[in-house]
PDB file of N, CA and C in Angstrom:
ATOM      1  N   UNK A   1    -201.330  91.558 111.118  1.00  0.00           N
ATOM      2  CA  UNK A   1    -202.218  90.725 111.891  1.00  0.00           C
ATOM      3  C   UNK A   1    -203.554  90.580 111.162  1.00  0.00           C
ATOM      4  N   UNK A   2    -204.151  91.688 110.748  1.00  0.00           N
ATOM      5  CA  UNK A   2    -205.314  91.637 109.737  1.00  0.00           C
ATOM      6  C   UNK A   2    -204.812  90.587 108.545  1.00  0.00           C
ATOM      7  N   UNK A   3    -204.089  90.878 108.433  1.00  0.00           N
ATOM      8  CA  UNK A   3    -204.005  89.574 106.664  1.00  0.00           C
ATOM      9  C   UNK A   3    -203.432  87.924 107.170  1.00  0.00           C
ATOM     10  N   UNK A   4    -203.414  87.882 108.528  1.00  0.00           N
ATOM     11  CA  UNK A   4    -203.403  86.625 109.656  1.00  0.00           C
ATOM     12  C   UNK A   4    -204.877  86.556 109.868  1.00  0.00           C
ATOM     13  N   UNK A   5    -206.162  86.843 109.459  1.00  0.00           N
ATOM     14  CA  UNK A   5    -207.284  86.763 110.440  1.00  0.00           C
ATOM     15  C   UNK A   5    -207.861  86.693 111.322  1.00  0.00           C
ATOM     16  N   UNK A   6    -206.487  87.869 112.205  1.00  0.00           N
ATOM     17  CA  UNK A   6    -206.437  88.104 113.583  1.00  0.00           C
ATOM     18  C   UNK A   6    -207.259  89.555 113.605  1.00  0.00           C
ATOM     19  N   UNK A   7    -208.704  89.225 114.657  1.00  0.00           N
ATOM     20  CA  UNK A   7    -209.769  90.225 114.232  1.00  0.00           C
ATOM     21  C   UNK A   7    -209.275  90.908 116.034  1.00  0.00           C
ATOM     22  N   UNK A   8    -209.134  92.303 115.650  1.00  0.00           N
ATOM     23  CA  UNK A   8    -209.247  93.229 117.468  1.00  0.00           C
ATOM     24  C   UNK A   8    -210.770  93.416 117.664  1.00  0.00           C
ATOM     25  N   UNK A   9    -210.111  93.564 119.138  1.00  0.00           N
ATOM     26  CA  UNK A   9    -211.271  93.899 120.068  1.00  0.00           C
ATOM     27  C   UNK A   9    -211.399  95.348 119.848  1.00  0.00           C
ATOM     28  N   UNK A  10    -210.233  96.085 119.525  1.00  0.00           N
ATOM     29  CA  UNK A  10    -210.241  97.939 119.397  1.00  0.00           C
ATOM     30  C   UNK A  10    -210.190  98.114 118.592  1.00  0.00           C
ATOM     31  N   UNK A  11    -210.939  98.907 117.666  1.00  0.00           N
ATOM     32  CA  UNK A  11    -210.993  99.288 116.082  1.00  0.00           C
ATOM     33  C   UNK A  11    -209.975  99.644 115.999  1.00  0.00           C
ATOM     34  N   UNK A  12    -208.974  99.705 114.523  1.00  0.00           N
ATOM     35  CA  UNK A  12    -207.671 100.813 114.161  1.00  0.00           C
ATOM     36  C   UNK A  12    -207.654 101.788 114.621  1.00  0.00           C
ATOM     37  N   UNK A  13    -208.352 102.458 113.909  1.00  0.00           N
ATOM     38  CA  UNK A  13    -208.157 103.995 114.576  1.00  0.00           C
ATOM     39  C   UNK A  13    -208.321 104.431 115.689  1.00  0.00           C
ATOM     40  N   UNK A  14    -208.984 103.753 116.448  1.00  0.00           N
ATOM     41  CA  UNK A  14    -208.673 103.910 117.968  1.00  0.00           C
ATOM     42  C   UNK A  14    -207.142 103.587 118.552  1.00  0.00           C
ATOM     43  N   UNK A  15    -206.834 102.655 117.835  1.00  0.00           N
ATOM     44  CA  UNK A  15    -205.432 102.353 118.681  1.00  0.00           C
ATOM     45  C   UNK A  15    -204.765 103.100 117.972  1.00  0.00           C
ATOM     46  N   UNK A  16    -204.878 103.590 116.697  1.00  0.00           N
ATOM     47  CA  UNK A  16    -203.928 104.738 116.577  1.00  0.00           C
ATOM     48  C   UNK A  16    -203.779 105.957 116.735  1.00  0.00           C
ATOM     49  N   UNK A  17    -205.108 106.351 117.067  1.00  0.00           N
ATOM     50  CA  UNK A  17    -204.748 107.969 118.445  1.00  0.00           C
ATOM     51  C   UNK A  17    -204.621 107.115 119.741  1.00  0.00           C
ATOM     52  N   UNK A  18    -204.566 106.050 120.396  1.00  0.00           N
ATOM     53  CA  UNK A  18    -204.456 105.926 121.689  1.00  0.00           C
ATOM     54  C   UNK A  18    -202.536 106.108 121.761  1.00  0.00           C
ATOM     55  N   UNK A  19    -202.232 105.612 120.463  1.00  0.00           N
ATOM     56  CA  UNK A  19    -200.821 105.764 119.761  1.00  0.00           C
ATOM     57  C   UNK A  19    -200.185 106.705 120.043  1.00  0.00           C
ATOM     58  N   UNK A  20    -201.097 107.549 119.484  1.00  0.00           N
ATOM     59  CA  UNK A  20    -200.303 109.131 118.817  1.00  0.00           C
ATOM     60  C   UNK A  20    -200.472 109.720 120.530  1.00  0.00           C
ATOM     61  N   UNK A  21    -201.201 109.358 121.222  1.00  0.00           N
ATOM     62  CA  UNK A  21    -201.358 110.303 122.588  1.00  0.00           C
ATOM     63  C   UNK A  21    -200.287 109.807 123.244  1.00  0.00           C
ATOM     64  N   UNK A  22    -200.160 108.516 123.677  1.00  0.00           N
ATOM     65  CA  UNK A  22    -198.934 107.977 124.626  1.00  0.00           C
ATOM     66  C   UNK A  22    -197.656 108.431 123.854  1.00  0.00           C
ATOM     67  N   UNK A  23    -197.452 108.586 122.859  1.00  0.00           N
ATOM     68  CA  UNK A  23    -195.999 109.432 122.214  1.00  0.00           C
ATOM     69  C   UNK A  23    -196.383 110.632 122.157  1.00  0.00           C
ATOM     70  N   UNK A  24    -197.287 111.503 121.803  1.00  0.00           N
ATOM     71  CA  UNK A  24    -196.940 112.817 121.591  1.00  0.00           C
ATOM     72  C   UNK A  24    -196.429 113.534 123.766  1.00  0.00           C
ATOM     73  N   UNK A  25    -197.233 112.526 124.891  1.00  0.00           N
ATOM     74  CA  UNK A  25    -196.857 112.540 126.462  1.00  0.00           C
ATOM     75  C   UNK A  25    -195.719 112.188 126.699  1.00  0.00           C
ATOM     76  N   UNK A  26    -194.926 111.620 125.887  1.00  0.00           N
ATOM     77  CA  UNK A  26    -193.595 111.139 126.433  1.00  0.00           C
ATOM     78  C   UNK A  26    -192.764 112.135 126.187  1.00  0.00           C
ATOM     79  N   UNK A  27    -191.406 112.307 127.309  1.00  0.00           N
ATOM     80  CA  UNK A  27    -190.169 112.947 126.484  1.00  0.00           C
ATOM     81  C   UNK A  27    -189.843 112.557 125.537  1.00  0.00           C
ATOM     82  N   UNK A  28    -189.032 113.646 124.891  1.00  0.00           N
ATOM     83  CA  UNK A  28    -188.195 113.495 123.453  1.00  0.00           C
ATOM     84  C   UNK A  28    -187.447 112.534 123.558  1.00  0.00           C
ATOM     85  N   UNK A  29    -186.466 112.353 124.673  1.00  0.00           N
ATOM     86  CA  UNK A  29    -185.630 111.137 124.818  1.00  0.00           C
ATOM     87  C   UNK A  29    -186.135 110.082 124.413  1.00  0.00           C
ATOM     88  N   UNK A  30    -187.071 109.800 124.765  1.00  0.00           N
ATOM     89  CA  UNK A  30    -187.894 108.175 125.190  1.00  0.00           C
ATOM     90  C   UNK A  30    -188.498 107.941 123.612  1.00  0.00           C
ATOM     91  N   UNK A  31    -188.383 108.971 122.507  1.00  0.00           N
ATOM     92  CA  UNK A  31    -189.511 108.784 121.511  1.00  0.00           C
ATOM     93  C   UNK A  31    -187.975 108.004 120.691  1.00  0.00           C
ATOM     94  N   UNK A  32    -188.841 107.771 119.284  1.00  0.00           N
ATOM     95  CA  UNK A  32    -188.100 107.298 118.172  1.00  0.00           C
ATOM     96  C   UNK A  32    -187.264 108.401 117.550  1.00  0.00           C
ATOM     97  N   UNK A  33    -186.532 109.310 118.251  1.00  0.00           N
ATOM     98  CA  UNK A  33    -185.570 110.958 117.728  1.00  0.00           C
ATOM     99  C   UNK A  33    -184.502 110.559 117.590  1.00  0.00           C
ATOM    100  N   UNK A  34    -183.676 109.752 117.957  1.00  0.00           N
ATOM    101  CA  UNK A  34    -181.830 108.864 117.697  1.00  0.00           C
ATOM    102  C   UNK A  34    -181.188 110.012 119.041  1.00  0.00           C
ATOM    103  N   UNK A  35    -182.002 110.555 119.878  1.00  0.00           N
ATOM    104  CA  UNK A  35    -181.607 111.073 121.125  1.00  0.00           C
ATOM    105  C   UNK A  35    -181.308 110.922 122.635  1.00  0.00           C
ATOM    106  N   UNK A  36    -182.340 109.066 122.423  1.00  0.00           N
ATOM    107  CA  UNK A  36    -181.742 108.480 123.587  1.00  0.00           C
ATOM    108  C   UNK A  36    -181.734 106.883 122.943  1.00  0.00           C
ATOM    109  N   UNK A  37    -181.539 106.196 124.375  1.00  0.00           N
ATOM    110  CA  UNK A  37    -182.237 104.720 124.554  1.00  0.00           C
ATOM    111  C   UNK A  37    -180.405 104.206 123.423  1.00  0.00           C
ATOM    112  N   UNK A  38    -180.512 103.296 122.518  1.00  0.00           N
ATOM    113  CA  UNK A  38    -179.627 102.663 122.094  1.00  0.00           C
ATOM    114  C   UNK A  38    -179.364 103.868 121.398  1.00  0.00           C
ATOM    115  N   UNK A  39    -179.875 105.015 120.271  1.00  0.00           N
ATOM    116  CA  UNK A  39    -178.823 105.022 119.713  1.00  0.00           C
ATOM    117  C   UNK A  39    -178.112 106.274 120.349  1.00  0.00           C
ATOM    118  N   UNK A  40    -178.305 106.336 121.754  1.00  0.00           N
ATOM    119  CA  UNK A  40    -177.289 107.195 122.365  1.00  0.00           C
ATOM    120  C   UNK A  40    -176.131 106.635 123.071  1.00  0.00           C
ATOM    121  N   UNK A  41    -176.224 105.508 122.651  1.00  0.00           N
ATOM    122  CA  UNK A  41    -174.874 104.601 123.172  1.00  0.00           C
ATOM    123  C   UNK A  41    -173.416 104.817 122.456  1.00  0.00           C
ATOM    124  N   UNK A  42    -172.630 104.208 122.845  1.00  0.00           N
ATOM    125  CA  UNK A  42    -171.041 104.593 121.567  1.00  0.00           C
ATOM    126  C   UNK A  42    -171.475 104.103 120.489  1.00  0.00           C
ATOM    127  N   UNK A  43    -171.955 102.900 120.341  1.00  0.00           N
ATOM    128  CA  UNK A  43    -171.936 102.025 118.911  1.00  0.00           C
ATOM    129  C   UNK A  43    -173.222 101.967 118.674  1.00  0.00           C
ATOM    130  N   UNK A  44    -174.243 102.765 119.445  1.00  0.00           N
ATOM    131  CA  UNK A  44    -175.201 103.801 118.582  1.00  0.00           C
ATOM    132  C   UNK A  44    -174.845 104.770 117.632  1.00  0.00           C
ATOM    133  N   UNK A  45    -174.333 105.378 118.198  1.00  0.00           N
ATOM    134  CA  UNK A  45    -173.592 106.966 117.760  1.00  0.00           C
ATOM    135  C   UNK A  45    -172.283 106.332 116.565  1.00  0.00           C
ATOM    136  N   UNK A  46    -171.485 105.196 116.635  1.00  0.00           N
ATOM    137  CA  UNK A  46    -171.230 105.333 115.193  1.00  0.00           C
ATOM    138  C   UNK A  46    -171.994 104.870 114.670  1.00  0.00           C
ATOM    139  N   UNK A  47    -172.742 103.683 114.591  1.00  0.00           N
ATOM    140  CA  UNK A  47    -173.889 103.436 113.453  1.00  0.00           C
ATOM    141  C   UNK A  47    -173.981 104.679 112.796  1.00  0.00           C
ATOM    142  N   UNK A  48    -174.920 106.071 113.624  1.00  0.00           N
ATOM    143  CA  UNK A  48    -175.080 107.283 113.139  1.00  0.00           C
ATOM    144  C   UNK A  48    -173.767 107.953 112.066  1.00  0.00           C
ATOM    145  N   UNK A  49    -172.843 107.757 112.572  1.00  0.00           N
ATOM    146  CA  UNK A  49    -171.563 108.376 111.577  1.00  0.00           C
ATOM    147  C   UNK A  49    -171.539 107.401 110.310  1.00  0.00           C
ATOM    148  N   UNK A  50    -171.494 105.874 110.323  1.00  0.00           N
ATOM    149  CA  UNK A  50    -171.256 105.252 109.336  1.00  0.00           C
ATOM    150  C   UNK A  50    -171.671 105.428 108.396  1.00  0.00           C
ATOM    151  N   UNK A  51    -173.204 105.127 108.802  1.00  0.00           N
ATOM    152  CA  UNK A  51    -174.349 105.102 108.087  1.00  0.00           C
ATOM    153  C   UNK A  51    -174.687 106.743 107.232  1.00  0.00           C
ATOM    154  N   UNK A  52    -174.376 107.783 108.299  1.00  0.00           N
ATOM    155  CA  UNK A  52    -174.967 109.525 107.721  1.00  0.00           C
ATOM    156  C   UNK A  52    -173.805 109.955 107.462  1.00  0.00           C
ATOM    157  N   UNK A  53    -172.398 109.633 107.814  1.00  0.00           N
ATOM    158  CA  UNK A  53    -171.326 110.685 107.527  1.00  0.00           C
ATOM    159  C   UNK A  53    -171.589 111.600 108.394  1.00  0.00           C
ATOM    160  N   UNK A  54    -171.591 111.437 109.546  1.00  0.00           N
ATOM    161  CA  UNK A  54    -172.073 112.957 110.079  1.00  0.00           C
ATOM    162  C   UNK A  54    -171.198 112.708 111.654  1.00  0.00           C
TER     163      UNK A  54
END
């Protein structure tokens, strides 16, 4: 958005601890961990095998 000359109202670094606080408050599920949300679905979970062998 910056290299668009789209100027914020909230400096960076503000929105990126306002960031880091609303994720570090959430469950584990809900974060970016491959523990819930899609890729705990079936064809989440093979993506995971295809892709890791695992």
């Amino acid at each position: 958005m910056a290299l668009a000359g789209i100027k914020s109202q909230i400096p960076v670094d503000e929105v990126i601890d306002a960031m880091y606080q609303v994720g570090s408050a959430m469950p584990t599920a809900f974060r970016e961990t491959a523990e819930g949300g899609l890729a705990a679905t079936p064809t989440g979970r093979q993506y995971t095998k295809d892709i890791f062998g695992e």
